[in-house]
Protein backbone atom coordinates (compact mmCIF):
# COMPACT_ATOMS: atom_id res chain seq x y z
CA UNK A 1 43.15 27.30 -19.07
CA UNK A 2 44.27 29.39 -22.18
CA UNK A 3 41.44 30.16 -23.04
CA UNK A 4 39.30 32.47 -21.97
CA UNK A 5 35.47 31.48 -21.75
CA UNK A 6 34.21 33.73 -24.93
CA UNK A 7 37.41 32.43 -26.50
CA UNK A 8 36.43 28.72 -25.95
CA UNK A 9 33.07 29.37 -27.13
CA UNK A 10 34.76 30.91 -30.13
CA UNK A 11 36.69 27.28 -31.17
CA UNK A 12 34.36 25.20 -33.43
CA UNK A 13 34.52 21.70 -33.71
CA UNK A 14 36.21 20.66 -36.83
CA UNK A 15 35.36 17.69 -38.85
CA UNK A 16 39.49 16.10 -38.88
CA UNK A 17 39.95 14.04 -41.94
CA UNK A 18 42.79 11.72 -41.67
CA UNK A 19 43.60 10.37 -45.52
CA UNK A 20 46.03 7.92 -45.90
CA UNK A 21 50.22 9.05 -46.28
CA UNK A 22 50.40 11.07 -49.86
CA UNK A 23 53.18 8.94 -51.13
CA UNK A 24 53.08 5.81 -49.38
CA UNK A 25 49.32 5.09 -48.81
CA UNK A 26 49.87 4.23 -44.62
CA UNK A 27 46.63 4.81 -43.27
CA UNK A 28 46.23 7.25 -40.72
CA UNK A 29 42.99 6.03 -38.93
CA UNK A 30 39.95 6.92 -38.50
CA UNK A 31 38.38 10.71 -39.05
CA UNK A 32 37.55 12.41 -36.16
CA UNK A 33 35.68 15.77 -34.69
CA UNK A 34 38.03 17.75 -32.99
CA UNK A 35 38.11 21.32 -31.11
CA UNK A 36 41.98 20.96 -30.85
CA UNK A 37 44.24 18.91 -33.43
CA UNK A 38 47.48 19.00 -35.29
CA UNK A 39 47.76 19.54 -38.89
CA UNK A 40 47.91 16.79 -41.95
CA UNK A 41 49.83 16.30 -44.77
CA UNK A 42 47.44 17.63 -46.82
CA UNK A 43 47.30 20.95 -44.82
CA UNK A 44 50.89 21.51 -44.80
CA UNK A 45 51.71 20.59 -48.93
CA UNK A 46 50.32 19.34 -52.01
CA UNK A 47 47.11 20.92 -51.84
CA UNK A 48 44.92 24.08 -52.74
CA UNK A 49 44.39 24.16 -48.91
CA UNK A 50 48.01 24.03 -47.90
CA UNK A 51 48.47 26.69 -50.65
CA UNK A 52 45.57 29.05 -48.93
CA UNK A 53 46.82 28.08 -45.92
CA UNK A 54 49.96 30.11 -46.72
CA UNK A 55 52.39 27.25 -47.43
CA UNK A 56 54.54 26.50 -50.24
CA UNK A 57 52.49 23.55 -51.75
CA UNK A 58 55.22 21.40 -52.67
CA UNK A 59 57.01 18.95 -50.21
CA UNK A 60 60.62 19.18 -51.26
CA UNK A 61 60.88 23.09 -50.50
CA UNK A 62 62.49 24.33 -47.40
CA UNK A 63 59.44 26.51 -46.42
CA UNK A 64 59.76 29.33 -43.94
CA UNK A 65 55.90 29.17 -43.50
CA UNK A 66 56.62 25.73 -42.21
CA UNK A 67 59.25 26.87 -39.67
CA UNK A 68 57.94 26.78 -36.21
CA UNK A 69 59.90 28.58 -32.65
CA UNK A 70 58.67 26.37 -29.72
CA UNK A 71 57.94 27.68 -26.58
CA UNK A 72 60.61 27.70 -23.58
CA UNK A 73 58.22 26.11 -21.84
CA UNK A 74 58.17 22.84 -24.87
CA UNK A 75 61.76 23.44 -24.94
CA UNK A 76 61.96 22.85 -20.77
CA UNK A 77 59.58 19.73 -21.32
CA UNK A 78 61.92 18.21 -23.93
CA UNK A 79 61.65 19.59 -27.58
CA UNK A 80 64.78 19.55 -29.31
CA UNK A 81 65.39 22.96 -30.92
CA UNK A 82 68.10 23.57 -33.68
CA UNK A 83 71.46 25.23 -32.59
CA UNK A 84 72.30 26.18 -36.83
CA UNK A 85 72.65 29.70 -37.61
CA UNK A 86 69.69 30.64 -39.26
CA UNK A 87 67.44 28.37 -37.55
CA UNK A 88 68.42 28.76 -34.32
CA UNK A 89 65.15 27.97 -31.69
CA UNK A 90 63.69 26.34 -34.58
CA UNK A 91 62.19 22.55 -33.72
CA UNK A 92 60.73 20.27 -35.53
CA UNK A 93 57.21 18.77 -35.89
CA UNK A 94 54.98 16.27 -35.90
CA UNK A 95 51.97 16.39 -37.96
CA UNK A 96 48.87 13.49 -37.69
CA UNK A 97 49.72 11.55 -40.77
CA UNK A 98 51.14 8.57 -40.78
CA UNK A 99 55.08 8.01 -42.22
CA UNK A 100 55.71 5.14 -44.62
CA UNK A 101 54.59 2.56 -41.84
CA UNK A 102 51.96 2.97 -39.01
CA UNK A 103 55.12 2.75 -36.59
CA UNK A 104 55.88 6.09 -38.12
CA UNK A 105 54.60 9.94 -37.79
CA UNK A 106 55.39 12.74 -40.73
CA UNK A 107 57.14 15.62 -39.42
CA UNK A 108 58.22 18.99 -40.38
CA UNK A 109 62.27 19.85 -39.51
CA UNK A 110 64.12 22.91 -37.96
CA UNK A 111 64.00 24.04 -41.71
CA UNK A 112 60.97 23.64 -42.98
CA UNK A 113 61.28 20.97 -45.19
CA UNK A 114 58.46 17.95 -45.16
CA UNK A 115 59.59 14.51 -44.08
CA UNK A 116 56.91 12.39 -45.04
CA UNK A 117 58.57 8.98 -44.70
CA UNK A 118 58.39 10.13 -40.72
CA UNK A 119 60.18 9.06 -37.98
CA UNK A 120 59.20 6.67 -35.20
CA UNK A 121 55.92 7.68 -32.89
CA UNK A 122 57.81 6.92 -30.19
CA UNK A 123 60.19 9.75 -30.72
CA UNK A 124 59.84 12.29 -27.57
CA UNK A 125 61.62 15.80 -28.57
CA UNK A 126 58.86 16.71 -31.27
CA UNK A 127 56.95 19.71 -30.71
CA UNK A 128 53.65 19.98 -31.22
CA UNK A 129 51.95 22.51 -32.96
CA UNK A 130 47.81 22.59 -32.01
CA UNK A 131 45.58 24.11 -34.50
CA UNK A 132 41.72 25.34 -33.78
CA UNK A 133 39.37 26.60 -36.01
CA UNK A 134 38.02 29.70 -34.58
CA UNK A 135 34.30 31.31 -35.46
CA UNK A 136 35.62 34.71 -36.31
CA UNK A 137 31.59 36.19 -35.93
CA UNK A 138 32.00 35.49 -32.07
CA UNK A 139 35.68 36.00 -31.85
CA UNK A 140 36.83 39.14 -30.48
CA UNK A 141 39.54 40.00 -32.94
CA UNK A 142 41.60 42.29 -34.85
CA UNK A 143 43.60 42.66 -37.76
CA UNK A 144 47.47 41.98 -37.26
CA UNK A 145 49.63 44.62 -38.68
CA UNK A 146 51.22 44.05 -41.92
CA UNK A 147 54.21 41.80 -41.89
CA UNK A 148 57.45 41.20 -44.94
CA UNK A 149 58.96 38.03 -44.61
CA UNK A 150 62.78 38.17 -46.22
CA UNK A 151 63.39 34.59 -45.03
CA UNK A 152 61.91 32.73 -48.19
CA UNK A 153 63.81 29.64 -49.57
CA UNK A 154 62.88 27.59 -52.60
């Protein structure tokens, strides 16, 4: 239901490779082919990708690419969101890579700084952050207006 029908047709089916934790080799399961997913280690730091992307590529940065609002209606369903000046509304989130046991989840804080020793899977006030990859030839889009971002921390 949020998508329109020329907007579904739009979302491709992505080929979702799941590589094992960066610095502590968990496995993360099988790879998959996905329309809808949530975004690796790989895609997030550490990587030419993450770097195109539009992340800083390093994990130890507090990244204001990284920083992600939830929605009131995550918030209403549970998502923790930060009450610090400067962060305020921000949550934190989980990504699809394993932490430093399969028990565990790597996540991205209020901040934007990279966890990826995780916390437990069982952990419910994580937002979720759903990526696509969109065919921009059938797409009906537009170019966003230029934007300045101040808020950079390294």
């Amino acid at each position: 239901r949020a998508f329109s029908a020329a907007e579904r047709e739009a979302v491709l089916s992505t080929r979702v490779i799941n590589a094992a934790n960066f610095y502590f080799g968990t496995p993360c399961g099988p790879d998959t082919d996905d329309h809808v997913f949530i975004l690796a280690e790989s895609e997030v730091f550490a990587s030419s990708l993450a770097e195109d992307y539009g992340f800083f590529p390093s994990d130890g940065t507090d990244d204001a690419a990284r920083r992600f609002k939830s929605t009131l209606y995550a918030k209403c369903r549970g998502a923790w969101w930060s009450p610090v000046d400067g962060y305020r509304g921000n949550s934190f989130w989980f990504m699809r890579s394993s932490g430093y046991t399969g028990a565990n989840v790597t996540y991205v804080c209020d901040f934007g700084y990279l966890y990826n020793r995780g916390t437990v899977v069982t952990c419910d006030d994580a937002a979720v952050l759903p990526a696509v990859t969109v065919d921009l030839d059938v797409a009906a889009w537009q170019p966003a207006p230029g934007v300045t971002s101040t808020d950079v921390s390294q």
